[in-house]
PDB file of N, CA and C in Angstrom:
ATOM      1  N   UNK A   1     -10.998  -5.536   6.950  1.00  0.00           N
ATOM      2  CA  UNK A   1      -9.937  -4.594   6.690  1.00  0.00           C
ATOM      3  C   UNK A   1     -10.113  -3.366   7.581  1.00  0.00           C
ATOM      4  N   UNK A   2      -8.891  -2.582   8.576  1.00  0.00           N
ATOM      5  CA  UNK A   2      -9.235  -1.760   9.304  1.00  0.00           C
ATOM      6  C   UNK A   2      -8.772  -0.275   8.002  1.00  0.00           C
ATOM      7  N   UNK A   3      -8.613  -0.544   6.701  1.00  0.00           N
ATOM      8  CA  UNK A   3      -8.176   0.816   6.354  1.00  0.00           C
ATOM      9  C   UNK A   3      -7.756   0.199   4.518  1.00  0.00           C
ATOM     10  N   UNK A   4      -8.338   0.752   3.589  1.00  0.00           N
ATOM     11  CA  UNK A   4      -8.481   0.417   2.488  1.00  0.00           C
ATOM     12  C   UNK A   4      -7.724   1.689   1.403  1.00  0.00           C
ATOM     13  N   UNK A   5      -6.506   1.506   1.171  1.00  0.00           N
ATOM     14  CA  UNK A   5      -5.768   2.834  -0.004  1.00  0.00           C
ATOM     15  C   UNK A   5      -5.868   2.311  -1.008  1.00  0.00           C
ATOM     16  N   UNK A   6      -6.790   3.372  -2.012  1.00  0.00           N
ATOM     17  CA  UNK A   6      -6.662   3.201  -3.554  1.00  0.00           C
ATOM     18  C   UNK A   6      -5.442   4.346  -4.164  1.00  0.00           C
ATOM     19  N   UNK A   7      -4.568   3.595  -4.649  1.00  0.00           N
ATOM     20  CA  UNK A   7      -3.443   4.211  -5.455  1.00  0.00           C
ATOM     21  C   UNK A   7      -4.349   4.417  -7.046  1.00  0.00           C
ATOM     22  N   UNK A   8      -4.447   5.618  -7.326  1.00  0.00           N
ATOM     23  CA  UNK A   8      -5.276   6.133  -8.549  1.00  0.00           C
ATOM     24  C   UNK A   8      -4.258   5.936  -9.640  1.00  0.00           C
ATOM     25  N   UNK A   9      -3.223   6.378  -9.382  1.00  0.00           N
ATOM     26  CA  UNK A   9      -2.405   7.341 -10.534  1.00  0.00           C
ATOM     27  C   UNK A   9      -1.078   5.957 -10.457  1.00  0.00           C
ATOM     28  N   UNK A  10      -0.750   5.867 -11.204  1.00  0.00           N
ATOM     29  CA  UNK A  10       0.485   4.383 -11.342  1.00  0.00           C
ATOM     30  C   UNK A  10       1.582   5.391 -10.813  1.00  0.00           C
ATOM     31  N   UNK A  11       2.140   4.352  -9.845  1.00  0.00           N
ATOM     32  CA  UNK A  11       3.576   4.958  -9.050  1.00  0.00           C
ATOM     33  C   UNK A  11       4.533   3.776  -8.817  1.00  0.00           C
ATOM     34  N   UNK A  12       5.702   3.456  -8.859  1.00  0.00           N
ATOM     35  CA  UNK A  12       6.442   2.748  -8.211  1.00  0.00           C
ATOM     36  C   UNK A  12       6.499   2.369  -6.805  1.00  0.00           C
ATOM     37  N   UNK A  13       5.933   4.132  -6.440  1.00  0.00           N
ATOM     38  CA  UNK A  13       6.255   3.771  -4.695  1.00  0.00           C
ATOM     39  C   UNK A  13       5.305   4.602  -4.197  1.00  0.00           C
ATOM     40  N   UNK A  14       4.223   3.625  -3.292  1.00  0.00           N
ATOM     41  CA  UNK A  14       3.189   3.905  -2.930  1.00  0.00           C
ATOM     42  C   UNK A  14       3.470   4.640  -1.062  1.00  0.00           C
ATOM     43  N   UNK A  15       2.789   5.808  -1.217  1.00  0.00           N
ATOM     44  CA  UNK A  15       2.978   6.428   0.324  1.00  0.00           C
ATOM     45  C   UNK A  15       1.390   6.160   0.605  1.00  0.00           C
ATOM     46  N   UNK A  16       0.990   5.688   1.559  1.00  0.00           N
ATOM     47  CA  UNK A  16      -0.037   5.698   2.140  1.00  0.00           C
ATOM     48  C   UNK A  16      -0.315   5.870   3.580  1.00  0.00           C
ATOM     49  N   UNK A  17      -0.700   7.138   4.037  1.00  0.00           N
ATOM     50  CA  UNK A  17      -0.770   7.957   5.219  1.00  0.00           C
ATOM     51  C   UNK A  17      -2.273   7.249   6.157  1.00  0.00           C
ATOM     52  N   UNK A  18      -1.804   6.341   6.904  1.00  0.00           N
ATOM     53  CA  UNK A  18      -3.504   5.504   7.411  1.00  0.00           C
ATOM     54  C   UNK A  18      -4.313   6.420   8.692  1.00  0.00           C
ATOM     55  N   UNK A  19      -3.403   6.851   9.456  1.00  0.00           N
ATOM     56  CA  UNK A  19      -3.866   7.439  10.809  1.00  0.00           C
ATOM     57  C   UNK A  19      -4.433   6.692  11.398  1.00  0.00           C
ATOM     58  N   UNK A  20      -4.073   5.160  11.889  1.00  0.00           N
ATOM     59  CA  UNK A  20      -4.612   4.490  12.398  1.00  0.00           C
ATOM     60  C   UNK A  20      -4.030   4.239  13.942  1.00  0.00           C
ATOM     61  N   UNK A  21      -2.778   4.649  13.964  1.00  0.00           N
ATOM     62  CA  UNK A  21      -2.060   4.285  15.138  1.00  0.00           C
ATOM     63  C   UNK A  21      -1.168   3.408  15.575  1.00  0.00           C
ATOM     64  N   UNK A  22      -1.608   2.466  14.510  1.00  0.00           N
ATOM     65  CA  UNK A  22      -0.356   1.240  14.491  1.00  0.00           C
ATOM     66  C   UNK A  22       0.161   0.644  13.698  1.00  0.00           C
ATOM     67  N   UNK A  23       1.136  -0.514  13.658  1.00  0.00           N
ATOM     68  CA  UNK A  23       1.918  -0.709  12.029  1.00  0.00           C
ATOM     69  C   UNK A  23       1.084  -2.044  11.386  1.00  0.00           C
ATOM     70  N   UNK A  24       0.325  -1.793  10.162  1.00  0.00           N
ATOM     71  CA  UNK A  24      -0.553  -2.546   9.985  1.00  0.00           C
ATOM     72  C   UNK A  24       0.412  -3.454   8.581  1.00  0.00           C
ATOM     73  N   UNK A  25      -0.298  -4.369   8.592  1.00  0.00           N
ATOM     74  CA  UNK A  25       0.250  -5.534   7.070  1.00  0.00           C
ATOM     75  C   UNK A  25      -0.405  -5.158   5.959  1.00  0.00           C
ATOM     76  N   UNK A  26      -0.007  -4.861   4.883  1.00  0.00           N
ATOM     77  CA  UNK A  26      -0.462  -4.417   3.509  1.00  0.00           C
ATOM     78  C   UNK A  26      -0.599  -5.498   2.443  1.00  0.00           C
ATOM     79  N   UNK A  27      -1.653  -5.705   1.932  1.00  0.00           N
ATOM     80  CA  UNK A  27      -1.845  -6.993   0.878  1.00  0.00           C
ATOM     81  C   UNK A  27      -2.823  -5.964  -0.104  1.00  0.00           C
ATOM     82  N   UNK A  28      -1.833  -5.888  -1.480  1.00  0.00           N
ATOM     83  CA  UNK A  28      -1.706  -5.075  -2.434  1.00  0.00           C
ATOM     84  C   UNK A  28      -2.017  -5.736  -3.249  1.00  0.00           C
ATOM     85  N   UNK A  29      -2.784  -5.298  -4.268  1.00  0.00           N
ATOM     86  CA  UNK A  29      -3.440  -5.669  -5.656  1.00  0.00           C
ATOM     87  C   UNK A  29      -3.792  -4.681  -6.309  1.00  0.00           C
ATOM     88  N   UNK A  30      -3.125  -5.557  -7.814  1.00  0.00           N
ATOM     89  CA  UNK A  30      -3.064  -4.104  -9.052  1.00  0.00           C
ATOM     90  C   UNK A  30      -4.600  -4.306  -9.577  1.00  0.00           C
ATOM     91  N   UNK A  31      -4.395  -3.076 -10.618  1.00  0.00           N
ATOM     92  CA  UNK A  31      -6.191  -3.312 -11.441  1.00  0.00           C
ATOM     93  C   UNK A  31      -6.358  -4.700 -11.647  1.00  0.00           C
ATOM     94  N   UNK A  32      -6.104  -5.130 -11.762  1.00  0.00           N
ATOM     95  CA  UNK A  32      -6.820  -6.899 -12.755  1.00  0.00           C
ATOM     96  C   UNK A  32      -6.853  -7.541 -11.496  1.00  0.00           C
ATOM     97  N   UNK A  33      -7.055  -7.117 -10.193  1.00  0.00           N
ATOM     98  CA  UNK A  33      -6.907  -7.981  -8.718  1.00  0.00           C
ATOM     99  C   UNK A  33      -5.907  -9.408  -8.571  1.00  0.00           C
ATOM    100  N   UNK A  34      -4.408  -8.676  -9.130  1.00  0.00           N
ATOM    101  CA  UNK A  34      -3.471  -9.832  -8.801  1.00  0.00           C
ATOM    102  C   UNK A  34      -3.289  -9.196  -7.507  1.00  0.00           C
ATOM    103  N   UNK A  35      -2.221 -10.183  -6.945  1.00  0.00           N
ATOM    104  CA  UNK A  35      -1.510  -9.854  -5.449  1.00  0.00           C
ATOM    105  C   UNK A  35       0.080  -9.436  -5.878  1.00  0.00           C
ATOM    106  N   UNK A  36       0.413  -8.351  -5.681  1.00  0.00           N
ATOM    107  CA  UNK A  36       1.632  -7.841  -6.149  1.00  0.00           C
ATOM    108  C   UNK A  36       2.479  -7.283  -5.138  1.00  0.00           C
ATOM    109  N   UNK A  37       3.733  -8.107  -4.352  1.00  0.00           N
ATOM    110  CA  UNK A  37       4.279  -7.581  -3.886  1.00  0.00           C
ATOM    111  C   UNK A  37       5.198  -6.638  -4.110  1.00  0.00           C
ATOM    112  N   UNK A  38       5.554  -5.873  -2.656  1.00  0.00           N
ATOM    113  CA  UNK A  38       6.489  -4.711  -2.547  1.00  0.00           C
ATOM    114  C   UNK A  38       7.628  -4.852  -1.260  1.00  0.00           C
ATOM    115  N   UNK A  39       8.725  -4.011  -1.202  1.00  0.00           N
ATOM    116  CA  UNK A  39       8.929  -3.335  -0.191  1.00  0.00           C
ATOM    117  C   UNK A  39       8.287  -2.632   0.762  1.00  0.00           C
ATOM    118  N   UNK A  40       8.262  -3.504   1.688  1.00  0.00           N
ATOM    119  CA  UNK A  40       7.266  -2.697   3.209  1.00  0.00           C
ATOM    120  C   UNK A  40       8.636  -1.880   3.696  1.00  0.00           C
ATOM    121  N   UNK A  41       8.112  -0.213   4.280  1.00  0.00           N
ATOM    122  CA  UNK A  41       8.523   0.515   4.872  1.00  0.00           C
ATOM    123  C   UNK A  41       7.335   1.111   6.025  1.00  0.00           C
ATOM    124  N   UNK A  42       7.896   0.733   6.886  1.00  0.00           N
ATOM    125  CA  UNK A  42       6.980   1.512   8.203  1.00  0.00           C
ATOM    126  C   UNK A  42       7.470   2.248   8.203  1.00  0.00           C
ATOM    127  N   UNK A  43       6.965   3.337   8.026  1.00  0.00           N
ATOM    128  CA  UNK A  43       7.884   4.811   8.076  1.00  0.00           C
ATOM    129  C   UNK A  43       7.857   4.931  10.061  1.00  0.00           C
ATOM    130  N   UNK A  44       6.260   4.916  10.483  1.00  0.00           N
ATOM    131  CA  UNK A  44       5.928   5.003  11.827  1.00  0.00           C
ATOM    132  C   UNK A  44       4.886   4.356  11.771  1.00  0.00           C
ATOM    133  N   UNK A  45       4.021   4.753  13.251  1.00  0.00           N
ATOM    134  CA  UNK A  45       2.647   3.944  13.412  1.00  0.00           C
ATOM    135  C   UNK A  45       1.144   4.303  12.540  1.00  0.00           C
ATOM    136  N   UNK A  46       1.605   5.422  11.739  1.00  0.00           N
ATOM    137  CA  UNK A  46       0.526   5.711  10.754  1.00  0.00           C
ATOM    138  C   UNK A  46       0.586   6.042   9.283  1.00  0.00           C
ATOM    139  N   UNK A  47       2.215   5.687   8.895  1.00  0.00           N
ATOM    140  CA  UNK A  47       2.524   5.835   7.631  1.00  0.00           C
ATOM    141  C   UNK A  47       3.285   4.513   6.946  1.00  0.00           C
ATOM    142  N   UNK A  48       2.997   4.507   5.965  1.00  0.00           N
ATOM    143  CA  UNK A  48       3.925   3.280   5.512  1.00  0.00           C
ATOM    144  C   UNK A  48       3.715   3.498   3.767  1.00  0.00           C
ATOM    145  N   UNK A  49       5.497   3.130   3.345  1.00  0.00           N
ATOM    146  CA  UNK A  49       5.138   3.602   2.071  1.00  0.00           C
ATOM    147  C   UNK A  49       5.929   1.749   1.904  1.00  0.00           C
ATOM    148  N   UNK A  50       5.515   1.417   0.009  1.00  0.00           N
ATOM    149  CA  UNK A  50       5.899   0.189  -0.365  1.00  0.00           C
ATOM    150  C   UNK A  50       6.047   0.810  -1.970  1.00  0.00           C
ATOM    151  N   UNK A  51       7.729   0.089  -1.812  1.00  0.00           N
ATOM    152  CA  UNK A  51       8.157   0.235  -3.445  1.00  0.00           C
ATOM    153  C   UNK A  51       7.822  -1.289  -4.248  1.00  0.00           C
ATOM    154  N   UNK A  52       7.752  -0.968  -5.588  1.00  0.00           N
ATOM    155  CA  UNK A  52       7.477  -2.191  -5.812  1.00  0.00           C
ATOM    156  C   UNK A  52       8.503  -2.186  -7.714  1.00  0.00           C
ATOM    157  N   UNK A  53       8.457  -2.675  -8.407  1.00  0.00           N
ATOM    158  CA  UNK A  53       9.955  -2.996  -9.617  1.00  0.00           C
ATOM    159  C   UNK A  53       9.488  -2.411 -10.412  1.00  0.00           C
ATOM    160  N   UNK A  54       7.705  -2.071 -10.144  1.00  0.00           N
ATOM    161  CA  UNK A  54       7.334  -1.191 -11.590  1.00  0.00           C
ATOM    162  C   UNK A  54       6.243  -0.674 -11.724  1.00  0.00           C
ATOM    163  N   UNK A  55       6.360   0.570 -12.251  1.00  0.00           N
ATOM    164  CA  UNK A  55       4.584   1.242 -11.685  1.00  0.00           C
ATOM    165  C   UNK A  55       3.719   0.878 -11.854  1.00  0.00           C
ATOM    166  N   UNK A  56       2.295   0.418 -10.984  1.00  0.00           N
ATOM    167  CA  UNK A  56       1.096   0.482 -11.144  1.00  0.00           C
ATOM    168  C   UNK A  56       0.330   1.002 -10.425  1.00  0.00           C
ATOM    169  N   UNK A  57      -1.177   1.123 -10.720  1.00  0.00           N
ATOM    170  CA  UNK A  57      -2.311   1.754 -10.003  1.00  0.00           C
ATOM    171  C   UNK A  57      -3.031   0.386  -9.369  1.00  0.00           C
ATOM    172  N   UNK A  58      -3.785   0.667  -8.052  1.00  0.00           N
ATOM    173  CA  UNK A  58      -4.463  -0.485  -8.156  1.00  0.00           C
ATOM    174  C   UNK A  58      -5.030   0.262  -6.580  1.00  0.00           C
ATOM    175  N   UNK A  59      -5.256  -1.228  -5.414  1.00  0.00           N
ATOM    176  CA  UNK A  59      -6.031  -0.929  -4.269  1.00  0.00           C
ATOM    177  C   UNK A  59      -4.622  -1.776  -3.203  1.00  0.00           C
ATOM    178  N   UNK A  60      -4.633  -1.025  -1.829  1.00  0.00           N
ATOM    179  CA  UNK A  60      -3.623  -1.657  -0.400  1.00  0.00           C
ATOM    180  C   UNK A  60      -4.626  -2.065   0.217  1.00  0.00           C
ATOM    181  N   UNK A  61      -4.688  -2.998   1.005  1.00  0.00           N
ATOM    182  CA  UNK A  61      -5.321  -3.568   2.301  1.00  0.00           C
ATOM    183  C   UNK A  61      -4.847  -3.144   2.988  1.00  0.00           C
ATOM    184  N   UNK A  62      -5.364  -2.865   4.443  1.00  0.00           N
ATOM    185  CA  UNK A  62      -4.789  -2.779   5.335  1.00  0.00           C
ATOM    186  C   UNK A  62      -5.000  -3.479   6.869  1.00  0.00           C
ATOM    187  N   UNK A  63      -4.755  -4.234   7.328  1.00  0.00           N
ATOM    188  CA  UNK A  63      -5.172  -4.633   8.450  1.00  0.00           C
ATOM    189  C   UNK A  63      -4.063  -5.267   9.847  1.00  0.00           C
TER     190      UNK A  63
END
């Protein structure tokens, strides 16, 4: 993984600011380590936010 976001606080729509430089693929999992998809938004090459139908907290991959 080049970049690992823990979403703490339960949100619908996760902003995660990477500063990595480029538009990376997100593979998202809530607390109980399901795979829960979202809406990918590349905002640009170091931001990307993903809505998803209903709030949770959990961990983004990033790579």
């Amino acid at each position: 993984m080049n970049y690992i976001h823990t979403q703490a606080s339960s949100s619908a729509v996760w902003t995660i600011p990477h500063n990595k430089g480029k538009f990376m693929i997100p593979i998202c999992k809530d607390g109980s380590g399901n795979i829960v998809h979202g809406d990918i938004n590349w905002v640009d090459a170091n931001n990307i936010t993903i809505t998803f139908n209903t709030a949770f907290s959990g961990i983004a991959y990033l790579n």
